[in-house]
PDB file of N, CA and C in Angstrom:
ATOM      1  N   UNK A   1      50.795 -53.157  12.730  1.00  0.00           N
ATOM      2  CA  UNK A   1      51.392 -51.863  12.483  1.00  0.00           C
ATOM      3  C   UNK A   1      51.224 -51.504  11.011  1.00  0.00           C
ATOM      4  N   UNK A   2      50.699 -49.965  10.984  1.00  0.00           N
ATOM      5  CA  UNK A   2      50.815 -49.983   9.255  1.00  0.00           C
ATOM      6  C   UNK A   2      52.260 -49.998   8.441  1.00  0.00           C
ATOM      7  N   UNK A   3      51.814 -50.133   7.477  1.00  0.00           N
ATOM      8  CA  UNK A   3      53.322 -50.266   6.386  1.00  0.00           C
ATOM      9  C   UNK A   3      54.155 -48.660   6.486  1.00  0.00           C
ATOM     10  N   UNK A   4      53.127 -47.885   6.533  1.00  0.00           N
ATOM     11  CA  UNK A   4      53.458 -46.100   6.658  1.00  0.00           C
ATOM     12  C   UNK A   4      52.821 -45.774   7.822  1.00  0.00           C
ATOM     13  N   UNK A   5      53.482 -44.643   8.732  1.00  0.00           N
ATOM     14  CA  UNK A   5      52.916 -44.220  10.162  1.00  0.00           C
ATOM     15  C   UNK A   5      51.901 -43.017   9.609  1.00  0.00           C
ATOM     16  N   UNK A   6      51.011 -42.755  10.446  1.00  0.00           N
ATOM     17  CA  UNK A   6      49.926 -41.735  10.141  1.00  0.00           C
ATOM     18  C   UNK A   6      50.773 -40.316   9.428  1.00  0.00           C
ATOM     19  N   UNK A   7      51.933 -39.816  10.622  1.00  0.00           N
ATOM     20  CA  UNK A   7      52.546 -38.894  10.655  1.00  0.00           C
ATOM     21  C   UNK A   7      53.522 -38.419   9.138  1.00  0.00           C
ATOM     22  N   UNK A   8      53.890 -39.658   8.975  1.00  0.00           N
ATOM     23  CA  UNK A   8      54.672 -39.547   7.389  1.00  0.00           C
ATOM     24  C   UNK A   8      53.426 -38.861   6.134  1.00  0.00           C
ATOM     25  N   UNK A   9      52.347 -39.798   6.488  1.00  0.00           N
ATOM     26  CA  UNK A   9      51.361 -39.334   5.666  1.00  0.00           C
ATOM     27  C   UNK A   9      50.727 -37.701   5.243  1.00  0.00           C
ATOM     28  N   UNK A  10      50.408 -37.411   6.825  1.00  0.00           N
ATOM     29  CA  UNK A  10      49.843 -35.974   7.024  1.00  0.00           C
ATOM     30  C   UNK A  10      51.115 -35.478   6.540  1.00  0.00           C
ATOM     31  N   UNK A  11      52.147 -34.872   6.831  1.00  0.00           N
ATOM     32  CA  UNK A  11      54.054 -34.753   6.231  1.00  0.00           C
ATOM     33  C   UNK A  11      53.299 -34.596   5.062  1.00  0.00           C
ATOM     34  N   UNK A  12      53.649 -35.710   4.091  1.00  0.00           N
ATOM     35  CA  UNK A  12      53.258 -35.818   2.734  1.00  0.00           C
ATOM     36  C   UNK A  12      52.361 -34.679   1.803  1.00  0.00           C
ATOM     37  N   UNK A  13      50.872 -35.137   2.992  1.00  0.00           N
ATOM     38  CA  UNK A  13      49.792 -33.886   2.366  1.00  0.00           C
ATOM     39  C   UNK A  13      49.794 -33.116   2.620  1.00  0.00           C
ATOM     40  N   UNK A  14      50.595 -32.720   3.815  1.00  0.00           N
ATOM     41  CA  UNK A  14      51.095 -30.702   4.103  1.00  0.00           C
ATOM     42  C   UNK A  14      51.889 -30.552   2.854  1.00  0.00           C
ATOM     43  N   UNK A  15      53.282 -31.056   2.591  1.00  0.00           N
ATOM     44  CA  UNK A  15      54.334 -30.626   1.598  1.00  0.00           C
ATOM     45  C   UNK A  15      53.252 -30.400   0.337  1.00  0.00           C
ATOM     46  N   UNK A  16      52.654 -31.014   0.012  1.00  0.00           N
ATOM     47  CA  UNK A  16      51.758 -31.213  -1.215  1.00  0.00           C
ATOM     48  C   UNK A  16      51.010 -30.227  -1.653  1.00  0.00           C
ATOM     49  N   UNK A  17      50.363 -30.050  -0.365  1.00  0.00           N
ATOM     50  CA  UNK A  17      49.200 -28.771  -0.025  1.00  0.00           C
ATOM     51  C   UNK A  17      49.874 -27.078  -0.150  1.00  0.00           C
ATOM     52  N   UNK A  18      51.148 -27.321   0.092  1.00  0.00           N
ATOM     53  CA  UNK A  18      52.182 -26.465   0.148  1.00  0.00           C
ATOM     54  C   UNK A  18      52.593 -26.093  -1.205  1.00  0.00           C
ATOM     55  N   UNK A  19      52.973 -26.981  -1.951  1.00  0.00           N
ATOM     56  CA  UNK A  19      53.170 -26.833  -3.389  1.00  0.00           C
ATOM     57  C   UNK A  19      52.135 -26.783  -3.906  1.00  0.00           C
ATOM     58  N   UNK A  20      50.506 -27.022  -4.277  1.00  0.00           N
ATOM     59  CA  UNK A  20      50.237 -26.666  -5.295  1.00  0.00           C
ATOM     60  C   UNK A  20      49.492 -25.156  -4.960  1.00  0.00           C
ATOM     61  N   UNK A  21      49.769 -24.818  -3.200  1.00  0.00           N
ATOM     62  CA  UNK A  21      48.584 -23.075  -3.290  1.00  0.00           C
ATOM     63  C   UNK A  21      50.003 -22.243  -3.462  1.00  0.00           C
ATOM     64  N   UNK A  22      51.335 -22.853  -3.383  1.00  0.00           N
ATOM     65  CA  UNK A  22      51.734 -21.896  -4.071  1.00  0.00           C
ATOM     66  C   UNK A  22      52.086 -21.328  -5.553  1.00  0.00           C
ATOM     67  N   UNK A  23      52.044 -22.957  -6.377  1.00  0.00           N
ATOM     68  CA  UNK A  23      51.491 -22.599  -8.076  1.00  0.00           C
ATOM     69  C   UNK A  23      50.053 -22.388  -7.926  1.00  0.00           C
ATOM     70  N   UNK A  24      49.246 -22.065  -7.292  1.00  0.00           N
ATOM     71  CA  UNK A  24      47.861 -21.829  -7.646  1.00  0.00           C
ATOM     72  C   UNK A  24      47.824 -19.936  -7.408  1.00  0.00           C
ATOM     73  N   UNK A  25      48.217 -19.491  -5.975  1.00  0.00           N
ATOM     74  CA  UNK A  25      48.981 -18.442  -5.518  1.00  0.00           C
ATOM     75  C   UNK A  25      49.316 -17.462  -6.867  1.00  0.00           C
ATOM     76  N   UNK A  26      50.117 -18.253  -7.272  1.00  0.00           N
ATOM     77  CA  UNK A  26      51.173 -17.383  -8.425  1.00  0.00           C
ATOM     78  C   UNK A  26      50.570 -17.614  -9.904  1.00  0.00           C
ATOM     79  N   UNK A  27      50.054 -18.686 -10.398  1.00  0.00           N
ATOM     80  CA  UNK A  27      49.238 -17.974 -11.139  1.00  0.00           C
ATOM     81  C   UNK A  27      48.113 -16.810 -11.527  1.00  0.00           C
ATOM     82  N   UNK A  28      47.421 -16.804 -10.204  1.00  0.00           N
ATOM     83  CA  UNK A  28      46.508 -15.212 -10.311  1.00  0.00           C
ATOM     84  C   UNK A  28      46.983 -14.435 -10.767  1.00  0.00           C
ATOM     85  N   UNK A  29      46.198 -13.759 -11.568  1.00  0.00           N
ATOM     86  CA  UNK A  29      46.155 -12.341 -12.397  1.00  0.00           C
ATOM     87  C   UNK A  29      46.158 -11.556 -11.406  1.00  0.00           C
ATOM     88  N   UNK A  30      46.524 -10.261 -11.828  1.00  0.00           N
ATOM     89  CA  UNK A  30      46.574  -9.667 -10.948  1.00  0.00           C
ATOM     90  C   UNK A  30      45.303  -8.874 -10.985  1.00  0.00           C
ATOM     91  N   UNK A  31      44.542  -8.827 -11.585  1.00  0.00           N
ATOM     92  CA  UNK A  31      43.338  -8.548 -10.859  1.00  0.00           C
ATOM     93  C   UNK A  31      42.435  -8.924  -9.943  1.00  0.00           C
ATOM     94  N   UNK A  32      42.882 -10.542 -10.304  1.00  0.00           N
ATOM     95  CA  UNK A  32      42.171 -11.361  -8.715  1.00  0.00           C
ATOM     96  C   UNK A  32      42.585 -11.199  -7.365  1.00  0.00           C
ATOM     97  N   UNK A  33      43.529 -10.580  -7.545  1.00  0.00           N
ATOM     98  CA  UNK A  33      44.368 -10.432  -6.151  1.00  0.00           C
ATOM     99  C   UNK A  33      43.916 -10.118  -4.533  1.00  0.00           C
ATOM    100  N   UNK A  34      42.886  -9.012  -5.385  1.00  0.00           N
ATOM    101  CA  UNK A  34      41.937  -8.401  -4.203  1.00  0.00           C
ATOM    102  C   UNK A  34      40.994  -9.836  -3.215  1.00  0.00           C
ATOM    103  N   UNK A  35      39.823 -10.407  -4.706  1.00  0.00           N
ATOM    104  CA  UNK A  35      39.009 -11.337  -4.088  1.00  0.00           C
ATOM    105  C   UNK A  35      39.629 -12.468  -3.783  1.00  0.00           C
ATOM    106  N   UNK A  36      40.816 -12.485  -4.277  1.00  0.00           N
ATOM    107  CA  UNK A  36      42.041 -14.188  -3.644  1.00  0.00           C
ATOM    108  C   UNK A  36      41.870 -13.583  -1.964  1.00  0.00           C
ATOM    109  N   UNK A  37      42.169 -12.227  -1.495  1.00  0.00           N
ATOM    110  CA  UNK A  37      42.917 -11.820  -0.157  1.00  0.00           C
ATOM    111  C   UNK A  37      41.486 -11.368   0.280  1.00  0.00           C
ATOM    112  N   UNK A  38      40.073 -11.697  -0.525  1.00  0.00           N
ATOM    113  CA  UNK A  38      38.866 -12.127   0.874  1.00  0.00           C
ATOM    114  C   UNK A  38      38.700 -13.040   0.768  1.00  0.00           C
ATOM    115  N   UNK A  39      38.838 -13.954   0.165  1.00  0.00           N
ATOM    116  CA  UNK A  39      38.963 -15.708  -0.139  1.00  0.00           C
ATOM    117  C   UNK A  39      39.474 -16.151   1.371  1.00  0.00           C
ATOM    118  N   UNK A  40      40.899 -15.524   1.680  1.00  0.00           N
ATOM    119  CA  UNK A  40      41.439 -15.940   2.777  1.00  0.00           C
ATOM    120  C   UNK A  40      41.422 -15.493   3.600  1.00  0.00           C
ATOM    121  N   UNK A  41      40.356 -14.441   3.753  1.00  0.00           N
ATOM    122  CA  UNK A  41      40.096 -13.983   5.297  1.00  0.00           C
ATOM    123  C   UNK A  41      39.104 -14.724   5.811  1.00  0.00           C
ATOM    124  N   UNK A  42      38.144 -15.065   4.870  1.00  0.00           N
ATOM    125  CA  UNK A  42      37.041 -16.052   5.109  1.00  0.00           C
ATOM    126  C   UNK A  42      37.506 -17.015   5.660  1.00  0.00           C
ATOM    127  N   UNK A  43      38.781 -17.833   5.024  1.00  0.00           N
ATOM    128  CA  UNK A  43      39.213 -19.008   5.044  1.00  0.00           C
ATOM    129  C   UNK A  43      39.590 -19.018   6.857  1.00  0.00           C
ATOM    130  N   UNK A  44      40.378 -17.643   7.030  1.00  0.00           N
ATOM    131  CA  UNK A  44      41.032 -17.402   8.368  1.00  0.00           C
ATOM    132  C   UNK A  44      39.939 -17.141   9.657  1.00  0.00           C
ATOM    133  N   UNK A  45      38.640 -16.905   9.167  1.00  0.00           N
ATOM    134  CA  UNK A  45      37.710 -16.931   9.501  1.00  0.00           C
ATOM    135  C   UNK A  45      36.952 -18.020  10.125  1.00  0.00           C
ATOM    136  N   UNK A  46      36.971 -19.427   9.296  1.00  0.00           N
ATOM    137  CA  UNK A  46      36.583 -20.239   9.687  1.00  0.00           C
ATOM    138  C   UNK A  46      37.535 -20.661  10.578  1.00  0.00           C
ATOM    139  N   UNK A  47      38.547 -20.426  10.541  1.00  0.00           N
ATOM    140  CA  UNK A  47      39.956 -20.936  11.631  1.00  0.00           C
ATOM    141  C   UNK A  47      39.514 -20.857  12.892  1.00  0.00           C
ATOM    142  N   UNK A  48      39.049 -19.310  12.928  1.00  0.00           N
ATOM    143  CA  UNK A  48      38.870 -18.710  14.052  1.00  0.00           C
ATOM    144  C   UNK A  48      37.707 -19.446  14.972  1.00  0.00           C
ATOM    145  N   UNK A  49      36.673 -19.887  14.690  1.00  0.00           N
ATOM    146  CA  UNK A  49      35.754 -20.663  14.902  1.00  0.00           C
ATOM    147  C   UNK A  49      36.533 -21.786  14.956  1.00  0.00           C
ATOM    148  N   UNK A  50      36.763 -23.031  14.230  1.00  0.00           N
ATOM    149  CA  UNK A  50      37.260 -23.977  14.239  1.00  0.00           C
ATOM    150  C   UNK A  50      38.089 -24.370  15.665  1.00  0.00           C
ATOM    151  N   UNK A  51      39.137 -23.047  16.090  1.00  0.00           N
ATOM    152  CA  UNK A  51      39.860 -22.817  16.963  1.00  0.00           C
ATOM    153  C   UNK A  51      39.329 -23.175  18.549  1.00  0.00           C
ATOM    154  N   UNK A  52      37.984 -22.259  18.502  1.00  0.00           N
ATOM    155  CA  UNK A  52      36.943 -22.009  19.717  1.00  0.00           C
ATOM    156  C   UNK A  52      36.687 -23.466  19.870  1.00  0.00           C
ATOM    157  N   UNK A  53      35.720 -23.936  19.091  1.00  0.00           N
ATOM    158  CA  UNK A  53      35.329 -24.916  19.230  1.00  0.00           C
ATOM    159  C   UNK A  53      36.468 -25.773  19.445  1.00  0.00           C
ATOM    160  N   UNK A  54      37.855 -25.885  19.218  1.00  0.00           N
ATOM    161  CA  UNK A  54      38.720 -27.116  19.778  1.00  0.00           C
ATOM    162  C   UNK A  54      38.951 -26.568  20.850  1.00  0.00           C
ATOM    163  N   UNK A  55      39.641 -25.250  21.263  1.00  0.00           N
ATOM    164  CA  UNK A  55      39.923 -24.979  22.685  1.00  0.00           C
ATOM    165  C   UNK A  55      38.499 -25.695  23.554  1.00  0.00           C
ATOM    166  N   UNK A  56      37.197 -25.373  23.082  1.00  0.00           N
ATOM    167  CA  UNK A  56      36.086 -25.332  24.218  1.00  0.00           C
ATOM    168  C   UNK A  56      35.862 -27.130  24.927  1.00  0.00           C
ATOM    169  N   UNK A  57      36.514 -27.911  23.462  1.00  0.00           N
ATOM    170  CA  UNK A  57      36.093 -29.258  23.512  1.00  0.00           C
ATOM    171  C   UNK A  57      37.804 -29.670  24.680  1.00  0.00           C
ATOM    172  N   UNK A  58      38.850 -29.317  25.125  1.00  0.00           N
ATOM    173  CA  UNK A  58      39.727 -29.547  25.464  1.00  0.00           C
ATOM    174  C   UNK A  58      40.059 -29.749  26.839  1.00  0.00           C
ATOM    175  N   UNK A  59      40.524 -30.672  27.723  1.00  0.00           N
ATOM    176  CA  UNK A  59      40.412 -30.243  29.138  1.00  0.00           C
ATOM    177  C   UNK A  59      41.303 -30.368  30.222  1.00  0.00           C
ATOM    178  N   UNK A  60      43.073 -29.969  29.140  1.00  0.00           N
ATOM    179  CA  UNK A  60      43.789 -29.550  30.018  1.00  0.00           C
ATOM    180  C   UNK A  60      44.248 -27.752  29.461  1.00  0.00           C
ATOM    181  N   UNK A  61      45.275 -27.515  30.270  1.00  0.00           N
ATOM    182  CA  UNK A  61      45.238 -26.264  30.125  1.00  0.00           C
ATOM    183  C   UNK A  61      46.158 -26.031  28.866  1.00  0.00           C
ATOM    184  N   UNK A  62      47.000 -26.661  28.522  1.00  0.00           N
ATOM    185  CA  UNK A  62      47.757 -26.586  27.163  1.00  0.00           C
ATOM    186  C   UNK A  62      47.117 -26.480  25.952  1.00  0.00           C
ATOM    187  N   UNK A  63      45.819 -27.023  26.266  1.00  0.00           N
ATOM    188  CA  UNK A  63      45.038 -27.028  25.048  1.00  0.00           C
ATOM    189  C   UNK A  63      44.086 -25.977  24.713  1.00  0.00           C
ATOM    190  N   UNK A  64      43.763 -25.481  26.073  1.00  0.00           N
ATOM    191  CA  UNK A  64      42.542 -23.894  26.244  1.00  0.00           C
ATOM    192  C   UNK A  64      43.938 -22.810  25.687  1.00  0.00           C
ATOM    193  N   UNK A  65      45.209 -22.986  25.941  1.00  0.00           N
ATOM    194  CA  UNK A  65      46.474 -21.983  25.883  1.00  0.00           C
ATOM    195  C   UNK A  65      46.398 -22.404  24.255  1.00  0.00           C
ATOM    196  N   UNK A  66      46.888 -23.224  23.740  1.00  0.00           N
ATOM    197  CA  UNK A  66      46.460 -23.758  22.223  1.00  0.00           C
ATOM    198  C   UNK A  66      45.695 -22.860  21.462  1.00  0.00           C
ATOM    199  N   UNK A  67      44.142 -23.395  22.151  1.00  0.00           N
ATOM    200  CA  UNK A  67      43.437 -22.499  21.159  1.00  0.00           C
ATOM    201  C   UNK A  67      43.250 -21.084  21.135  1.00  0.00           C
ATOM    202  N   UNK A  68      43.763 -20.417  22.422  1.00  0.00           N
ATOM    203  CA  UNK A  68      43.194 -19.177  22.703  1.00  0.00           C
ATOM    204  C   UNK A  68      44.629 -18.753  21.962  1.00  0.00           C
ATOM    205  N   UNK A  69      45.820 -19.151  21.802  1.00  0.00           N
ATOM    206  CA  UNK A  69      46.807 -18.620  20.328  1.00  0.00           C
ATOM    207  C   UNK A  69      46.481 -18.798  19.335  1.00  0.00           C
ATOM    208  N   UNK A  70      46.052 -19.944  19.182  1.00  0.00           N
ATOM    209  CA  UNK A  70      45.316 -20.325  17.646  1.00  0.00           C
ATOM    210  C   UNK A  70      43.757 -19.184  17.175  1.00  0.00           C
ATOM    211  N   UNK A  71      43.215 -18.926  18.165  1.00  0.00           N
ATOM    212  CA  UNK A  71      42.482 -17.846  17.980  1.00  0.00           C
ATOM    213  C   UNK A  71      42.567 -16.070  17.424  1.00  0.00           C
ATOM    214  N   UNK A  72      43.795 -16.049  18.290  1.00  0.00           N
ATOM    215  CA  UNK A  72      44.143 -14.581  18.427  1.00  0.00           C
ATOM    216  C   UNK A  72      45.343 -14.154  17.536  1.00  0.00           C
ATOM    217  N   UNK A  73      46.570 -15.256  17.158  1.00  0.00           N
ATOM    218  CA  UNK A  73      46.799 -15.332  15.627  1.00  0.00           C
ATOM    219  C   UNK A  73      45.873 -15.125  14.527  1.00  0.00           C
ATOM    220  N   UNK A  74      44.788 -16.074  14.341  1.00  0.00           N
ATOM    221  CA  UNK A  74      43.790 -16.194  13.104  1.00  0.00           C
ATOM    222  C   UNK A  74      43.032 -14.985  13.114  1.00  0.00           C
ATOM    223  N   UNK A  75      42.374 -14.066  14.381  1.00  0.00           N
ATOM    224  CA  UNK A  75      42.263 -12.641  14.615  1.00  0.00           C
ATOM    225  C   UNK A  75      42.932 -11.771  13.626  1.00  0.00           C
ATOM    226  N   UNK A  76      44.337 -11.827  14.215  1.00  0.00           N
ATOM    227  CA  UNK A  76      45.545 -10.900  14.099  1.00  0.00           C
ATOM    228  C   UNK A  76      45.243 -11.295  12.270  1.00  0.00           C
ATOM    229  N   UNK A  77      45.206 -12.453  11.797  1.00  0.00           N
ATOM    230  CA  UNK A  77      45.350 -12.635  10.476  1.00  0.00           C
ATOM    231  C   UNK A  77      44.257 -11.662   9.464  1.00  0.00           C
ATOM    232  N   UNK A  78      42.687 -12.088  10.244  1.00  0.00           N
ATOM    233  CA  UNK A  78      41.790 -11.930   9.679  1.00  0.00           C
ATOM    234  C   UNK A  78      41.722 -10.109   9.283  1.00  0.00           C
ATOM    235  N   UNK A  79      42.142  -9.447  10.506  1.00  0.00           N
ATOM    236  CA  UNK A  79      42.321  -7.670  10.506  1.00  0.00           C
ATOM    237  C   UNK A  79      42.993  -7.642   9.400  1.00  0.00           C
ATOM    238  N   UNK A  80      44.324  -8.071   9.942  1.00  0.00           N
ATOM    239  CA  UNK A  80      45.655  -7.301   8.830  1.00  0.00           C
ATOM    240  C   UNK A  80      44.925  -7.543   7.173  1.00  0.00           C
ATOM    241  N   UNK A  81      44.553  -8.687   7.257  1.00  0.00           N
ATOM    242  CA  UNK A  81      43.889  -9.174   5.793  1.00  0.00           C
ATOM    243  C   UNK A  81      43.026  -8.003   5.108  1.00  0.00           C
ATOM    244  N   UNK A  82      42.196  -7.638   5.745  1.00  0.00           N
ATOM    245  CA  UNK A  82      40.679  -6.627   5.733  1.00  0.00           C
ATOM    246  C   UNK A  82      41.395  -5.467   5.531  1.00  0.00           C
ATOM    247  N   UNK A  83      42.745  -5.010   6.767  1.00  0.00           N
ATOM    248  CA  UNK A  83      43.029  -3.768   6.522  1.00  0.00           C
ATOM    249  C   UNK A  83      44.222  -3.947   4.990  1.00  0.00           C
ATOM    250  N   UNK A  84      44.909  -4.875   4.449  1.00  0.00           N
ATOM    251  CA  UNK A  84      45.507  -4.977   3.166  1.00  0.00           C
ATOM    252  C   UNK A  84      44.671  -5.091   2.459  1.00  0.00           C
ATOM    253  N   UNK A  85      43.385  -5.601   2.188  1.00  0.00           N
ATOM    254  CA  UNK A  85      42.233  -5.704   0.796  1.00  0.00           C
ATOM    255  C   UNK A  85      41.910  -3.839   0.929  1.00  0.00           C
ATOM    256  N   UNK A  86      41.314  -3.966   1.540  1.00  0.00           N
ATOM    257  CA  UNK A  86      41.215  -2.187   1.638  1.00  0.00           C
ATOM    258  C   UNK A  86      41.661  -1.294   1.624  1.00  0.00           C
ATOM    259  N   UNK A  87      43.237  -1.036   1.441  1.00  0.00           N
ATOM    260  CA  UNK A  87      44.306  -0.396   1.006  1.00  0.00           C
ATOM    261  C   UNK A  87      44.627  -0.676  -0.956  1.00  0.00           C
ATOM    262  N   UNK A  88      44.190  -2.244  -0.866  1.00  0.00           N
ATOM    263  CA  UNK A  88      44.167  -2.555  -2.425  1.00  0.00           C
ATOM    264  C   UNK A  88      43.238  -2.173  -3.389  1.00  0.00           C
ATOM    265  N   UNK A  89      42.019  -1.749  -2.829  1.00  0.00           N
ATOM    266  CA  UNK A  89      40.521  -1.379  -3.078  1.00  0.00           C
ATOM    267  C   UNK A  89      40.801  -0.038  -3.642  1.00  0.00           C
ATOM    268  N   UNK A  90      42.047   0.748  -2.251  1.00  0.00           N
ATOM    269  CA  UNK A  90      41.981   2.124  -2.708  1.00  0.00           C
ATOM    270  C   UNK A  90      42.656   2.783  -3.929  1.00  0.00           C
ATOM    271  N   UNK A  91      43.575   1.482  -4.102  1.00  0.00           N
ATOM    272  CA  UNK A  91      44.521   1.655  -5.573  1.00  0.00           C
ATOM    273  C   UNK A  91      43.755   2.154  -6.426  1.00  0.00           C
ATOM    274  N   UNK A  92      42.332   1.372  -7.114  1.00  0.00           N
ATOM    275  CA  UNK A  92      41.575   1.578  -7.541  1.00  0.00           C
ATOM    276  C   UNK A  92      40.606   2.511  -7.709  1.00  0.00           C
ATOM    277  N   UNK A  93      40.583   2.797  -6.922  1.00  0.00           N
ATOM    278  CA  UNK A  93      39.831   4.004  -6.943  1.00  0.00           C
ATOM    279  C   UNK A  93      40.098   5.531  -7.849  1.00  0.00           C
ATOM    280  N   UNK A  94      38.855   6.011  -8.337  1.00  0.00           N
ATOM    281  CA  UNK A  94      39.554   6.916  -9.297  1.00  0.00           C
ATOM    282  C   UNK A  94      39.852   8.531  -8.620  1.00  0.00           C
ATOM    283  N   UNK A  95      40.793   8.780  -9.224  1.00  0.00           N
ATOM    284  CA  UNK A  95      41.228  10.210  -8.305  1.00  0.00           C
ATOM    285  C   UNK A  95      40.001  11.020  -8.843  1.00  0.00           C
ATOM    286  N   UNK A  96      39.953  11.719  -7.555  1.00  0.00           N
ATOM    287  CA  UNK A  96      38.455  13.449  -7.335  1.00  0.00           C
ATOM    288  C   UNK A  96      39.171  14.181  -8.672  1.00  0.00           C
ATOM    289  N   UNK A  97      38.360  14.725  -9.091  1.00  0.00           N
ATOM    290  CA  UNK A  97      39.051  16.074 -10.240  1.00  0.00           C
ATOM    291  C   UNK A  97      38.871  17.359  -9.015  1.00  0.00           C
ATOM    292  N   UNK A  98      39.067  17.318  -7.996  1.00  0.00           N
ATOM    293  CA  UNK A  98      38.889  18.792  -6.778  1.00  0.00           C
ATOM    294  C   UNK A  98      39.647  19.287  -7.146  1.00  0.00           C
ATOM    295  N   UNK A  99      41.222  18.918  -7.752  1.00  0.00           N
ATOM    296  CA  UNK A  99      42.287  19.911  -7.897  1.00  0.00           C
ATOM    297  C   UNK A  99      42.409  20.881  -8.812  1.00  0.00           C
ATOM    298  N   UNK A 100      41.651  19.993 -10.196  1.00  0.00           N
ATOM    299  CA  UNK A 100      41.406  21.136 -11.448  1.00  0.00           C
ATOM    300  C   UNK A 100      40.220  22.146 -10.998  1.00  0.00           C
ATOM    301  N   UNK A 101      39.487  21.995  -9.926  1.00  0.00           N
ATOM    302  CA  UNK A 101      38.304  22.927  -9.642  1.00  0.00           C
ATOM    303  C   UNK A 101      38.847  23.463  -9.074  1.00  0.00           C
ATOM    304  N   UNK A 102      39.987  23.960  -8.152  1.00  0.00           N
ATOM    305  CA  UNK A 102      40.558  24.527  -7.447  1.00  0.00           C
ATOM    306  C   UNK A 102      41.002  26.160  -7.864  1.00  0.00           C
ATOM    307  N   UNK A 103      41.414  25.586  -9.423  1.00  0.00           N
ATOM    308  CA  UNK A 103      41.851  26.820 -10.472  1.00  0.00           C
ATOM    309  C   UNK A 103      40.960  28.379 -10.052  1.00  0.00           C
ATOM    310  N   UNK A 104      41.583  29.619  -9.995  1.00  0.00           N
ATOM    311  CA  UNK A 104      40.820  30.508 -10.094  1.00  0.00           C
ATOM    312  C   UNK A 104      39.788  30.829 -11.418  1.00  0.00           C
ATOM    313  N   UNK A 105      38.988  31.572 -11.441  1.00  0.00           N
ATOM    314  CA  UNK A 105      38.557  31.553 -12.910  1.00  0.00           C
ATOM    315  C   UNK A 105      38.885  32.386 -13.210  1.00  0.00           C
ATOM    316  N   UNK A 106      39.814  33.062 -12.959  1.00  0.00           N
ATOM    317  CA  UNK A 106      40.755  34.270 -14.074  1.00  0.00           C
ATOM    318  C   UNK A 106      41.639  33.483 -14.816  1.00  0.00           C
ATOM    319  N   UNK A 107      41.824  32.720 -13.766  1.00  0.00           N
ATOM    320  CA  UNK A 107      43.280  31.850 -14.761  1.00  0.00           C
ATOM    321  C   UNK A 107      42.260  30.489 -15.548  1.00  0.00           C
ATOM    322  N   UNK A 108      41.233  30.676 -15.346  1.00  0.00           N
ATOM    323  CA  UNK A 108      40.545  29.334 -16.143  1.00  0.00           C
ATOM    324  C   UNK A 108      40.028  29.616 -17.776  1.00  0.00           C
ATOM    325  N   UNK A 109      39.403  31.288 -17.331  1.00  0.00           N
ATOM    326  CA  UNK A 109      39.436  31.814 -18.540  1.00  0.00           C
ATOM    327  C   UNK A 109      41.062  32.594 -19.533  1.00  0.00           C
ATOM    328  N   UNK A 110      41.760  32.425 -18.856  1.00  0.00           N
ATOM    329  CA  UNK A 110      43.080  32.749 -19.838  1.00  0.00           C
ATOM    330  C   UNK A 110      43.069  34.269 -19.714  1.00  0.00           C
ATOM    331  N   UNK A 111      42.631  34.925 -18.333  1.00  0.00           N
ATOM    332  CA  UNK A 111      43.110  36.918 -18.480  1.00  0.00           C
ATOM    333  C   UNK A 111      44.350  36.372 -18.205  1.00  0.00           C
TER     334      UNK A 111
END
């Protein structure tokens, strides 16, 4: 028997894994913010795959039910992600001048 069970271990490197992406997380500038949130769609990306391939390798039904949540979560993740970077994109973006063209030119020239 080992001295430590597998389970304590993995425990260990989740809590761990946990603490340092969230000091890693919170240090970003905030300009990285955008390419941090395609960093992790990618990341949620490979999930999604990862997922398939365990449901496909599996061969009771708890486990096809498994992955096909584990799929359609990491989905659900990967959208919302794409549709929040692209809302953040639009921050950026510089406003049209359409409104100052809008002006009549009576009132542009000062009658």
């Amino acid at each position: 028997m080992d001295p430590v069970s597998h389970t304590v271990i993995n425990l260990i490197i989740f809590v761990l894994a946990i603490y340092v992406g969230y000091h890693v997380v919170w240090t970003v500038t905030p300009a990285l913010h955008t390419p941090l949130m395609a960093v992790t769609n990618a990341i949620s990306a490979i999930v999604i795959v990862g997922a398939m391939l365990a449901a496909a390798l599996t061969e009771s039904g708890l486990g096809k039910t498994m992955g096909v949540l584990a799929v359609a979560l990491a989905a659900v993740n990967v959208f919302g992600g794409f549709l929040v970077t692209r809302r953040m994109l639009e921050m950026f973006k510089k406003k049209d001048k359409k409104a100052n063209s809008s002006v009549p030119a009576a009132k542009a020239e000062g009658h």
